[in-house]
Every structure is written in structure tokens, then in C-alpha cells.
C-alpha atoms as a PDB file:
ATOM      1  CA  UNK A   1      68.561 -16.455 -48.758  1.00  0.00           C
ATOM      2  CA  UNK A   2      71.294 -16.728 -46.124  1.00  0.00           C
ATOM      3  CA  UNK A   3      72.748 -13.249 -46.810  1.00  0.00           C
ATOM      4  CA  UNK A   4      70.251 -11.394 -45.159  1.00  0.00           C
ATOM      5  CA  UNK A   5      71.506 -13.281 -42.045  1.00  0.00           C
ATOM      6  CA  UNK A   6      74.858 -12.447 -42.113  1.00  0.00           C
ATOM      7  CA  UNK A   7      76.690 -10.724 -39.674  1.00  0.00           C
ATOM      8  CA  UNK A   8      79.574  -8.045 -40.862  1.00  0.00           C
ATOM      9  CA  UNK A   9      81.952  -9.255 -38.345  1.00  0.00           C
ATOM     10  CA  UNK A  10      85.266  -8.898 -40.710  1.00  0.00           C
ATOM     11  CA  UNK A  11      88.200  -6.872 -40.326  1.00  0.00           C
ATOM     12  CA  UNK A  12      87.548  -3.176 -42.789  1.00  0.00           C
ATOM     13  CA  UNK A  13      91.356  -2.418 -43.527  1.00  0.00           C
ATOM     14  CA  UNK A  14      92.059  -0.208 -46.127  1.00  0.00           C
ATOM     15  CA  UNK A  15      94.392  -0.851 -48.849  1.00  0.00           C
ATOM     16  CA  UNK A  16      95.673   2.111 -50.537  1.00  0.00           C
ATOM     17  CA  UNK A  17      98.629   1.428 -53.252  1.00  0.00           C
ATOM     18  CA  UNK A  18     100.292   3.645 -56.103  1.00  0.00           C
ATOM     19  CA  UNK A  19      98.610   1.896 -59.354  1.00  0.00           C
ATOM     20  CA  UNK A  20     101.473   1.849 -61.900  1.00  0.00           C
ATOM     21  CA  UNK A  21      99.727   1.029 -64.472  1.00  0.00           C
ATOM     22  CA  UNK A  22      97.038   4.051 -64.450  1.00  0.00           C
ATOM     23  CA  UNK A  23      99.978   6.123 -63.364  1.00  0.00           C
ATOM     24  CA  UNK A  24     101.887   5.526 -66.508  1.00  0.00           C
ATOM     25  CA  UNK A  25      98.814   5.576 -68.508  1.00  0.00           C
ATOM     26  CA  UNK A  26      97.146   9.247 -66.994  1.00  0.00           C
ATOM     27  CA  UNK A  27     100.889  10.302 -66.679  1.00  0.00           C
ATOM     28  CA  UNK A  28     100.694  10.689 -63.007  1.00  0.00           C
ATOM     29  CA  UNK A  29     100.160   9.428 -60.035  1.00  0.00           C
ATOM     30  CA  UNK A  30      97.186   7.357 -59.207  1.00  0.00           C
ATOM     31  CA  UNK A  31      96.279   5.086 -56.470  1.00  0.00           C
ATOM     32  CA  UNK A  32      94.386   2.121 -56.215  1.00  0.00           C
ATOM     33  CA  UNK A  33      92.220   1.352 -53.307  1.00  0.00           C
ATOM     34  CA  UNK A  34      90.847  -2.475 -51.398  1.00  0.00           C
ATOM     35  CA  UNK A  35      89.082  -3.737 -48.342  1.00  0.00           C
ATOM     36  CA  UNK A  36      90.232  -6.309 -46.542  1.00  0.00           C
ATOM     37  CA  UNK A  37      86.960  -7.591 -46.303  1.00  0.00           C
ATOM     38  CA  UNK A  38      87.298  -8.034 -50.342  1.00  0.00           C
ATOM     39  CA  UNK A  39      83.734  -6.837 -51.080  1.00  0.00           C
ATOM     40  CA  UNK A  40      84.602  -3.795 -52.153  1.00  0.00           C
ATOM     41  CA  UNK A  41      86.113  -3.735 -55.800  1.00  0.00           C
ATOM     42  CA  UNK A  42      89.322  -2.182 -56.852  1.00  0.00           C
ATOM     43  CA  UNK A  43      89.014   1.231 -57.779  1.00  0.00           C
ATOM     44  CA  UNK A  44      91.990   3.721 -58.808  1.00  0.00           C
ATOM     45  CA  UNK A  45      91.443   7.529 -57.633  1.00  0.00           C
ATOM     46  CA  UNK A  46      93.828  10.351 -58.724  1.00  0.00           C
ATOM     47  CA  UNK A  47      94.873  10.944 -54.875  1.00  0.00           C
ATOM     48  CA  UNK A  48      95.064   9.063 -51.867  1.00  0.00           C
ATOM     49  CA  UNK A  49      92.258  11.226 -50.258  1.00  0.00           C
ATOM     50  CA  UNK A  50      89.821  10.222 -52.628  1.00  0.00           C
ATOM     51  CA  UNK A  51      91.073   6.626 -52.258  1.00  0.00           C
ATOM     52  CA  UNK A  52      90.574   6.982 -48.563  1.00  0.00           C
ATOM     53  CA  UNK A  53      87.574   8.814 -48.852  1.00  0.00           C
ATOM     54  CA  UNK A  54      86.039   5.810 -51.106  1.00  0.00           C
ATOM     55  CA  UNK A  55      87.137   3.405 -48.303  1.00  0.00           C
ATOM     56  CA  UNK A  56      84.997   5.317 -45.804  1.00  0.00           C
ATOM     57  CA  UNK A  57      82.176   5.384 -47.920  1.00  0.00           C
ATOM     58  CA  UNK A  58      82.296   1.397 -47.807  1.00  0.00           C
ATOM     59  CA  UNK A  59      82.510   1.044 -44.518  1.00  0.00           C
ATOM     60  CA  UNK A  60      79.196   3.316 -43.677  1.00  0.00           C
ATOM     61  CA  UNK A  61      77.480   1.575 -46.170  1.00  0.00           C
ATOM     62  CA  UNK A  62      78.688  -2.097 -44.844  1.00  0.00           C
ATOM     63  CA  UNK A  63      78.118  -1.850 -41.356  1.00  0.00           C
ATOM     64  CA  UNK A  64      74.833  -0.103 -40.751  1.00  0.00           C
ATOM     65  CA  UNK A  65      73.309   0.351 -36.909  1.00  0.00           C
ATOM     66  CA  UNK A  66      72.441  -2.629 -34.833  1.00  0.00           C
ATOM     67  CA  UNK A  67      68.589  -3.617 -34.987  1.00  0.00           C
ATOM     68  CA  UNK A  68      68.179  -3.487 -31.315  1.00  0.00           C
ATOM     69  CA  UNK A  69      66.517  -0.500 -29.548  1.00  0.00           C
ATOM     70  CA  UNK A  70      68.303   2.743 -29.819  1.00  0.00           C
ATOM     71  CA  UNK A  71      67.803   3.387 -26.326  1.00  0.00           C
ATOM     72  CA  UNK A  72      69.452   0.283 -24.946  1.00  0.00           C
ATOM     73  CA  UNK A  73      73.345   0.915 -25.246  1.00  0.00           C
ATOM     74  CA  UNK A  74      74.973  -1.639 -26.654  1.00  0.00           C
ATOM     75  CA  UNK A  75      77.499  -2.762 -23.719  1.00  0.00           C
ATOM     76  CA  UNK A  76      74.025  -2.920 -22.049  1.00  0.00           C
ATOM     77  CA  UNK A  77      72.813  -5.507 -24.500  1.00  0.00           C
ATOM     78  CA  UNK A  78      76.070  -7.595 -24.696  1.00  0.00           C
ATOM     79  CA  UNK A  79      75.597  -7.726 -20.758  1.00  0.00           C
ATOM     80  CA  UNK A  80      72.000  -8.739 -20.641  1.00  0.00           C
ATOM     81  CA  UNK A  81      72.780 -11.401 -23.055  1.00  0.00           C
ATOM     82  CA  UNK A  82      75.831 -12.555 -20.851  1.00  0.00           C
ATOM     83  CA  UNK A  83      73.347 -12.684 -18.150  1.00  0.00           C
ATOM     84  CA  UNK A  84      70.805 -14.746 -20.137  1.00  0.00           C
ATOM     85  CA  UNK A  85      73.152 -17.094 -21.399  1.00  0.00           C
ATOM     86  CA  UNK A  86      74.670 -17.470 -17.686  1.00  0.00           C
ATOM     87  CA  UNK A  87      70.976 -18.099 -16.543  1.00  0.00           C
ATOM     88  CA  UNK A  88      70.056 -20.783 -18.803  1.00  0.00           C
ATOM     89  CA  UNK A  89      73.000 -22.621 -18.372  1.00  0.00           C
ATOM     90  CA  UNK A  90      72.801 -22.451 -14.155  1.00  0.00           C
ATOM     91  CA  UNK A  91      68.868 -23.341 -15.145  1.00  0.00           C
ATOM     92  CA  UNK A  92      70.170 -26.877 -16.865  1.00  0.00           C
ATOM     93  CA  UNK A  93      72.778 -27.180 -14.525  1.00  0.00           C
ATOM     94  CA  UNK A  94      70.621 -26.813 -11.310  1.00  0.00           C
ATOM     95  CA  UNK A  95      67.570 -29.046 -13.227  1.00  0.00           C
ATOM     96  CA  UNK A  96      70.627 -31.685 -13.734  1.00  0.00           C
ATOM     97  CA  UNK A  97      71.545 -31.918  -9.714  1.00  0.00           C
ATOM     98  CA  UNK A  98      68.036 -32.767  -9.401  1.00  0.00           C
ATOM     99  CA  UNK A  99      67.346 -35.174 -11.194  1.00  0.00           C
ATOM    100  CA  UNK A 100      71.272 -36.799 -10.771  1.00  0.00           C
ATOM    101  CA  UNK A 101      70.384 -37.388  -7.305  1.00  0.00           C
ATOM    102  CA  UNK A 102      67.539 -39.802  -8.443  1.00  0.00           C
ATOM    103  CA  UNK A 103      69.172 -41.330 -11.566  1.00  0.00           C
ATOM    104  CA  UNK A 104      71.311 -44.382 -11.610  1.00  0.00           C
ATOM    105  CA  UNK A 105      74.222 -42.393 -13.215  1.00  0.00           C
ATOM    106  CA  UNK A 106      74.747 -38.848 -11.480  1.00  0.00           C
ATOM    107  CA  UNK A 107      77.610 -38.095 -13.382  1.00  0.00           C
ATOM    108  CA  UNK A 108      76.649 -38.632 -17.448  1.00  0.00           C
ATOM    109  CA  UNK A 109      73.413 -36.934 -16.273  1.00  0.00           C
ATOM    110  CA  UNK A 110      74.868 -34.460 -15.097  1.00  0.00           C
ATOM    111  CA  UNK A 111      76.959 -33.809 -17.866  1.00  0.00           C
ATOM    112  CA  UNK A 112      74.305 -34.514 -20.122  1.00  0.00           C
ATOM    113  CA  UNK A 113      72.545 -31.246 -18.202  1.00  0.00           C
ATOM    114  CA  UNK A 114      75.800 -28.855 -18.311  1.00  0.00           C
ATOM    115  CA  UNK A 115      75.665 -29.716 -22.466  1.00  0.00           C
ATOM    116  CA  UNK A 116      72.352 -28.762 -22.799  1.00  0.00           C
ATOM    117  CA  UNK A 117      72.583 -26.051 -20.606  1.00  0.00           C
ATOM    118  CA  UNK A 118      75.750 -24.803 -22.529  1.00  0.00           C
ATOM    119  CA  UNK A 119      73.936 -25.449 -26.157  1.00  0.00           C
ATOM    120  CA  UNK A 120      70.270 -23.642 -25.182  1.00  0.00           C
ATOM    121  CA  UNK A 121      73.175 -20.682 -24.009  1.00  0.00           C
ATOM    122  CA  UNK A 122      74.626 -20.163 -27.316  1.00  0.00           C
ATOM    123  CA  UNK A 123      71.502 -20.698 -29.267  1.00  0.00           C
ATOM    124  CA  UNK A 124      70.345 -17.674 -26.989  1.00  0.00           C
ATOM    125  CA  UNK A 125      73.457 -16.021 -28.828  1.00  0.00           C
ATOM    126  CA  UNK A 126      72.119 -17.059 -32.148  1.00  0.00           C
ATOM    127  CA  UNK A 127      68.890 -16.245 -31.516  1.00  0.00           C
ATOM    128  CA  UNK A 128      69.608 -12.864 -30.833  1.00  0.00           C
ATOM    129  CA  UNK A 129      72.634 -11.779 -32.431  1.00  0.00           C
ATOM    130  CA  UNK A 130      70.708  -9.513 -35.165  1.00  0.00           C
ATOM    131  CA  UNK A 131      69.082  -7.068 -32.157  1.00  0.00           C
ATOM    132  CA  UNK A 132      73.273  -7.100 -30.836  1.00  0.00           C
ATOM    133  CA  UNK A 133      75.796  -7.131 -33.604  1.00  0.00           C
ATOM    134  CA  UNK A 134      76.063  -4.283 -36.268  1.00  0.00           C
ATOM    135  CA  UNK A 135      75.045  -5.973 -39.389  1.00  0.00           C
ATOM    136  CA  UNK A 136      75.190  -5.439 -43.256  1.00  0.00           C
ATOM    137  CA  UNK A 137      72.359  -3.164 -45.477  1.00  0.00           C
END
């Protein structure tokens, strides 16, 4: 159930390595071929192109587009969302000096405030991290 929110955030770096064992057993050479990410399984190709080529096809089939609007650039989006997250938090912040100058405590309200203002921030980030962040099919 949780897999269909997760975000393909991990490193994709190909690991291409002679195989002895096919070697010896096809009599030459042969090469076997990991991610990094370890979801894709170890397969042995007769060159390294193919085993490259197989790595490549992993990758376009992990990391598919991002499901925000294609129109919207993505620096765009990462910079809106810096801007929301900014917003909220000077929202919380600002709401804190207000009611600080009329509590008994200024101070643990207002760091009450700046907590909440920092939490509702990054639950902006979680909120909208699918329409932002390329994701798995």
C-alpha cells in the first residue's frame, strides 16, 4: 500500500563486472550487470554494451516523469514550493509575535509558533512531493 507512495530518490549506478563463472561456462567473456539501487536483478550479457544497455533500460523504466504539469518547469516548482514553505512558516511566525505580546510567556510561545510554523512547512513538502519529485511506475 505504501509503494505507490514512494519516491525514487536513490543513487542508479551501474555495476558492470566480467562474470567468471558464465565466462568459463559459454567459453568467453561475459559480464554481469547491478544497480545500485538493488532492484534490478543480476543479469549476465555477452558484452558490456548489452550490460549497459540493460542498465539504461532500468533506469527509464524506474524513474518515470514527475506528476506535476508539463508546462511548469521543474526548477519553477521546487521554487514555488520554497516560497510556500517560506510563507507558512513567516505566517506562524508573525501569528506568534502577536499573540507573545499578550501571553504571559513571549518566549515558549513564540517558539511554540516558529515549530509549528516549521512543521505545517515541511508537511507542505510532503504534501506535495508527488506533483515535484520524479517518481517510480
Amino acid at each position: 500500500m505504501l509503494n505507490r507512495f514512494a519516491i525514487d530518490s536513490g543513487p542508479h549506478r551501474p555495476k558492470i563486472v566480467p562474470d567468471d563463472d558464465a565466462s568459463v561456462a559459454a567459453g568467453a567473456a561475459r559480464y554481469a550487470v547491478e544497480c545500485s539501487c538493488g532492484r534490478l536483478p543480476r543479469q549476465v550479457y555477452d558484452d558490456w554494451g548489452q550490460a549497459r544497455a540493460n542498465h539504461l533500460a532500468h533506469l527509464t523504466s524506474r524513474l518515470g516523469p514527475s506528476k506535476g504539469p508539463t508546462w511548469l518547469p521543474l526548477g519553477l516548482r521546487l521554487f514555488l514550493l520554497i516560497a510556500g514553505m517560506m510563507l507558512i512558516w513567516a505566517a506562524a511566525y508573525a501569528v506568534g509575535h502577536v499573540i507573545a505580546r499578550t501571553a504571559g510567556h513571549p518566549t515558549v510561545v513564540l517558539a511554540a509558533f516558529h515549530l509549528a510554523g516549521l512543521g505545517l512547512a515541511f508537511g507542505l513538502v510532503i504534501t506535495v512531493r508527488r506533483y515535484i519529485a520524479p517518481t517510480p511506475d
